[in-house]
Protein backbone atom coordinates (compact mmCIF):
# COMPACT_ATOMS: atom_id res chain seq x y z
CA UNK A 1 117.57 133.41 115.42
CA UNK A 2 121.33 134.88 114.95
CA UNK A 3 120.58 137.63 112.21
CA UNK A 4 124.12 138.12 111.45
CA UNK A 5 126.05 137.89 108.01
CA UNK A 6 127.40 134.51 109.10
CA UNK A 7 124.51 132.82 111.39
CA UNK A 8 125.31 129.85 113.42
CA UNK A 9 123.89 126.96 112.83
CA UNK A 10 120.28 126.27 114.63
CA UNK A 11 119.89 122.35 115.74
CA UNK A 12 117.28 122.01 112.96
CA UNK A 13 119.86 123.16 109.98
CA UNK A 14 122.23 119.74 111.20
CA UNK A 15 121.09 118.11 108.11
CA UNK A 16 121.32 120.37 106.02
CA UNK A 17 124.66 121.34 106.83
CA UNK A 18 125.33 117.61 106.65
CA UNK A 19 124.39 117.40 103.45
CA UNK A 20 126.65 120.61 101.88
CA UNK A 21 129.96 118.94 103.83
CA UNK A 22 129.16 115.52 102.13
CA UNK A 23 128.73 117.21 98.41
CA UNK A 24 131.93 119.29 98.92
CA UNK A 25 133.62 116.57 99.86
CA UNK A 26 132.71 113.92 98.06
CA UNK A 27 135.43 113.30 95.93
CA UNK A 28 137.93 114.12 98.98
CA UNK A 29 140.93 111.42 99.35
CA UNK A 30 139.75 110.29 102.26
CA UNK A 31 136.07 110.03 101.75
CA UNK A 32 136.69 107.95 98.68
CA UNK A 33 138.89 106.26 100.19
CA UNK A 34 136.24 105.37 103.81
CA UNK A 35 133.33 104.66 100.65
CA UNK A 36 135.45 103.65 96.79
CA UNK A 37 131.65 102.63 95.76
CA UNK A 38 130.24 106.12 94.69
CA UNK A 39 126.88 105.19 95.45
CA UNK A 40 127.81 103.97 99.20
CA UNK A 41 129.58 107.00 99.84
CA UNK A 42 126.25 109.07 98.58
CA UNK A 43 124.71 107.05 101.06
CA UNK A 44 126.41 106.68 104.00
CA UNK A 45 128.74 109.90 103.68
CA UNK A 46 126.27 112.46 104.94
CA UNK A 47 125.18 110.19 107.75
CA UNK A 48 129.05 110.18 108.74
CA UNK A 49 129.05 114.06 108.33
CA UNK A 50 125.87 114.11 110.03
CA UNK A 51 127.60 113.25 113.51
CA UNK A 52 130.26 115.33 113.10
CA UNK A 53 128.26 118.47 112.10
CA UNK A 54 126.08 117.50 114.77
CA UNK A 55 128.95 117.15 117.07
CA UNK A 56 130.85 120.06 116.94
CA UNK A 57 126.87 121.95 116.68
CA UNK A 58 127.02 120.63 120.40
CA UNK A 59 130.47 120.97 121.50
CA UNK A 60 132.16 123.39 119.56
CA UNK A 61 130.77 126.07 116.62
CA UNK A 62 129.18 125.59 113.52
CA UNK A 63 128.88 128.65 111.05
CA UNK A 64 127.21 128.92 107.58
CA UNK A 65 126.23 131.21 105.05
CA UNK A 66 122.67 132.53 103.88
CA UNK A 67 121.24 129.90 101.95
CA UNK A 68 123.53 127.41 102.95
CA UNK A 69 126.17 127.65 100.32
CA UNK A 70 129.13 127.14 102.70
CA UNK A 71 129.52 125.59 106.47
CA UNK A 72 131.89 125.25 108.75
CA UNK A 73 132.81 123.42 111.97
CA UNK A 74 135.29 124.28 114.56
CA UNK A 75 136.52 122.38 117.54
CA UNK A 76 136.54 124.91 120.84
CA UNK A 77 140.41 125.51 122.64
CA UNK A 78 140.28 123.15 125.64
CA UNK A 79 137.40 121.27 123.85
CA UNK A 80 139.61 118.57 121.85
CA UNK A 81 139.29 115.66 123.77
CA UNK A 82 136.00 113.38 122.39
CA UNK A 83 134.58 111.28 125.33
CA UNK A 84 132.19 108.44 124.94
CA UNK A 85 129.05 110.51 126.34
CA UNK A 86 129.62 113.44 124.16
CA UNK A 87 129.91 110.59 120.97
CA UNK A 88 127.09 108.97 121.73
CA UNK A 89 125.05 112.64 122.14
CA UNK A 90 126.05 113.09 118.88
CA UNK A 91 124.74 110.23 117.76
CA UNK A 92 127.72 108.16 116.55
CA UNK A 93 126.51 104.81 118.61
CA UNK A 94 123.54 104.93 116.26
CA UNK A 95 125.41 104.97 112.36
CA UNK A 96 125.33 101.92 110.36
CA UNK A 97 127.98 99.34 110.85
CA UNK A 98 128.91 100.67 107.27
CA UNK A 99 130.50 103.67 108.61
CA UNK A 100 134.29 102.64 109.42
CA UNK A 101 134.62 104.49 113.01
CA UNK A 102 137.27 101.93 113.98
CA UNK A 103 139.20 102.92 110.71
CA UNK A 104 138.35 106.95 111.14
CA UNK A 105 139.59 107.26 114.63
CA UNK A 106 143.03 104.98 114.16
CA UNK A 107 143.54 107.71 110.84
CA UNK A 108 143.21 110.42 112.84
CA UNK A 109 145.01 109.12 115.76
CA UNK A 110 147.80 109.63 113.48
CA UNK A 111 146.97 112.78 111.80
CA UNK A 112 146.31 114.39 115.25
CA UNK A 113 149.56 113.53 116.77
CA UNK A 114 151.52 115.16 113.74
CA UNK A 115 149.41 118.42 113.94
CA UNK A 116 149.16 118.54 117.96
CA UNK A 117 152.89 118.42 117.70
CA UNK A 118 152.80 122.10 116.33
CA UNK A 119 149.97 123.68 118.80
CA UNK A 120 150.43 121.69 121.98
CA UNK A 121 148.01 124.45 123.89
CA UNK A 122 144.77 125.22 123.39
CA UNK A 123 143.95 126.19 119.51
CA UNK A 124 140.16 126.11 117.23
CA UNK A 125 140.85 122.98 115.38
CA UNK A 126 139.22 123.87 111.76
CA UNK A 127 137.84 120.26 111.55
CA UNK A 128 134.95 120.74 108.34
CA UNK A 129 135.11 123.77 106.16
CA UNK A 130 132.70 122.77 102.75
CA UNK A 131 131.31 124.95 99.92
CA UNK A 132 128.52 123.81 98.15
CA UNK A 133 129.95 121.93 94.61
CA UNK A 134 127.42 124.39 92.54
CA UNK A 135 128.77 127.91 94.63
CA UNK A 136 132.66 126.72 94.56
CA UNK A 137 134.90 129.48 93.05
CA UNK A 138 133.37 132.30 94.28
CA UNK A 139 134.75 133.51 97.37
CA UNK A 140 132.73 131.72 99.74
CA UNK A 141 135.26 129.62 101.55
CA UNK A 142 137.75 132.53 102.34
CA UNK A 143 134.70 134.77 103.77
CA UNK A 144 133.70 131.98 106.25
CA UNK A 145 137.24 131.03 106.87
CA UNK A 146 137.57 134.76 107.59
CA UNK A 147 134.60 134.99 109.97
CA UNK A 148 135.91 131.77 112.17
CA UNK A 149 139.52 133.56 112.24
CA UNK A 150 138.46 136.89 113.25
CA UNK A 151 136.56 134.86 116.42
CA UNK A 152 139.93 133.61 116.97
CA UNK A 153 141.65 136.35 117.04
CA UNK A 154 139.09 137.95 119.62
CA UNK A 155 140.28 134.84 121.99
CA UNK A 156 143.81 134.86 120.93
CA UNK A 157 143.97 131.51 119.94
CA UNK A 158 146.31 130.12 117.49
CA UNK A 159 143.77 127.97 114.62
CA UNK A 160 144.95 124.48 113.37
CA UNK A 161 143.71 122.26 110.53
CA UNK A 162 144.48 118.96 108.57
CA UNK A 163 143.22 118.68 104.88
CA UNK A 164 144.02 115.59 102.33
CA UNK A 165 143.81 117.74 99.08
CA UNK A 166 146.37 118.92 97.19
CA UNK A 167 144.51 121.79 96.16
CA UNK A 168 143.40 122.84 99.18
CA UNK A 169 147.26 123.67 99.96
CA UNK A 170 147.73 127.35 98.38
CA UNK A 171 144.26 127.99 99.69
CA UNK A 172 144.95 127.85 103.03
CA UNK A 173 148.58 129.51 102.62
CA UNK A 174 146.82 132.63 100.85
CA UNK A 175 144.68 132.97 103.84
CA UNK A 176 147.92 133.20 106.62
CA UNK A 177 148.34 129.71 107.28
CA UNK A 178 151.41 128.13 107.65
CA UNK A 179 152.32 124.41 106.12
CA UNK A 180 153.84 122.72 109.00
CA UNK A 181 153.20 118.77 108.13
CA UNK A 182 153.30 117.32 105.25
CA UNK A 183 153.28 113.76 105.72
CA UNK A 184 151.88 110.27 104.78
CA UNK A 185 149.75 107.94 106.76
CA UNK A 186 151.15 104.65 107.08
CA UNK A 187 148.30 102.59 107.17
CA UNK A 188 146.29 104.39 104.08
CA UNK A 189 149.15 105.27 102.06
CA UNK A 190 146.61 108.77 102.22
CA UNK A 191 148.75 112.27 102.29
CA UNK A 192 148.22 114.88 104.50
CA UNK A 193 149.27 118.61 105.27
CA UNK A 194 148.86 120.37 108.70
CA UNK A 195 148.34 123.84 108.51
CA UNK A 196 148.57 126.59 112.12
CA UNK A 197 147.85 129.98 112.21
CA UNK A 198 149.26 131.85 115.48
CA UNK A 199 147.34 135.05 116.35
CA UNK A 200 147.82 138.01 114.04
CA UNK A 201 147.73 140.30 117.12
């Protein structure tokens, strides 16, 4: 068991984690937008979340904090490219029809190709970082933002992410990101802002 202030996550805690990236993100733009019906996107949300947690537990690193009041899910430099075996390890052949995958990957499709733009070489992609809705205001984001950027900077990797809230924006920019998209989807109508951070050192 990692004993550290920030633990990664054990194969057991997937749900869990699952569960504290659907609640903080419930109301995000493009959550509501996958699930309008608040009770389907109670439902089928974490399962979504679920995978990807669950992915990126497999592929790339998942932190979170004591007591599980914040996670977060990086994407390995050199790891970025999602084949069908590693999909279906994570389980994503096995979510309901429900879940729009179809719909998810063309979005992204789109939001990757505007961010990629900025960080052609290897980066940590910052795909999931979630407080818990009852521990939000605290602190808790920037100290596990802070613990997956000082890994970075021990590889000397530049760190990428996309978010779809507005409020997210000075967040990020108070913690030495830059803005470098800020663009619309086409086919959602959803906006989104790309945010790199190039090694400090």
């Amino acid at each position: 068991m990692d004993d550290s202030p920030v633990p990664a996550l054990q194969h057991d805690e997937i749900g869990r984690a699952a569960d504290v990236i659907a609640r903080a993100f419930h109301d995000d733009a493009l959550t509501v937008h996958l699930y309008p019906d608040g009770r389907e996107r109670a439902r089928l949300a974490p399962l979504m979340f679920a995978a990807l947690v669950r992915y990126d537990h497999l592929f790339g690193q998942v932190d979170r904090l004591p007591g599980f009041t914040a996670v977060a899910t990086w994407v390995r430099p050199g790891e970025t490219t999602e084949t069908p075996e590693r999909l279906a390890r994570a389980g994503f052949d096995e979510l309901p029809d429900e879940v729009p995958l179809e719909r998810l990957d063309a979005f992204f499709s789109v939001v990757e190709r505007a961010v990629k733009g900025v960080a052609p070489g290897p980066h940590w992609h910052l795909r999931l970082l979630g407080v818990d809705p009852d521990h939000q205001g605290g602190g808790l984001g920037t100290a596990l933002l802070n613990h997956g950027l000082g890994r970075a900077e021990t590889t000397g990797h530049p760190c990428v992410l996309e978010t779809f809230s507005e409020r997210n924006v000075p967040f990020y920019l108070r913690n030495g990101f830059d803005l470098v998209v800020d663009d619309t989807e086409p086919a959602t109508g959803l906006r989104f802002w790309g945010f790199c951070r190039p090694p400090q050192r």
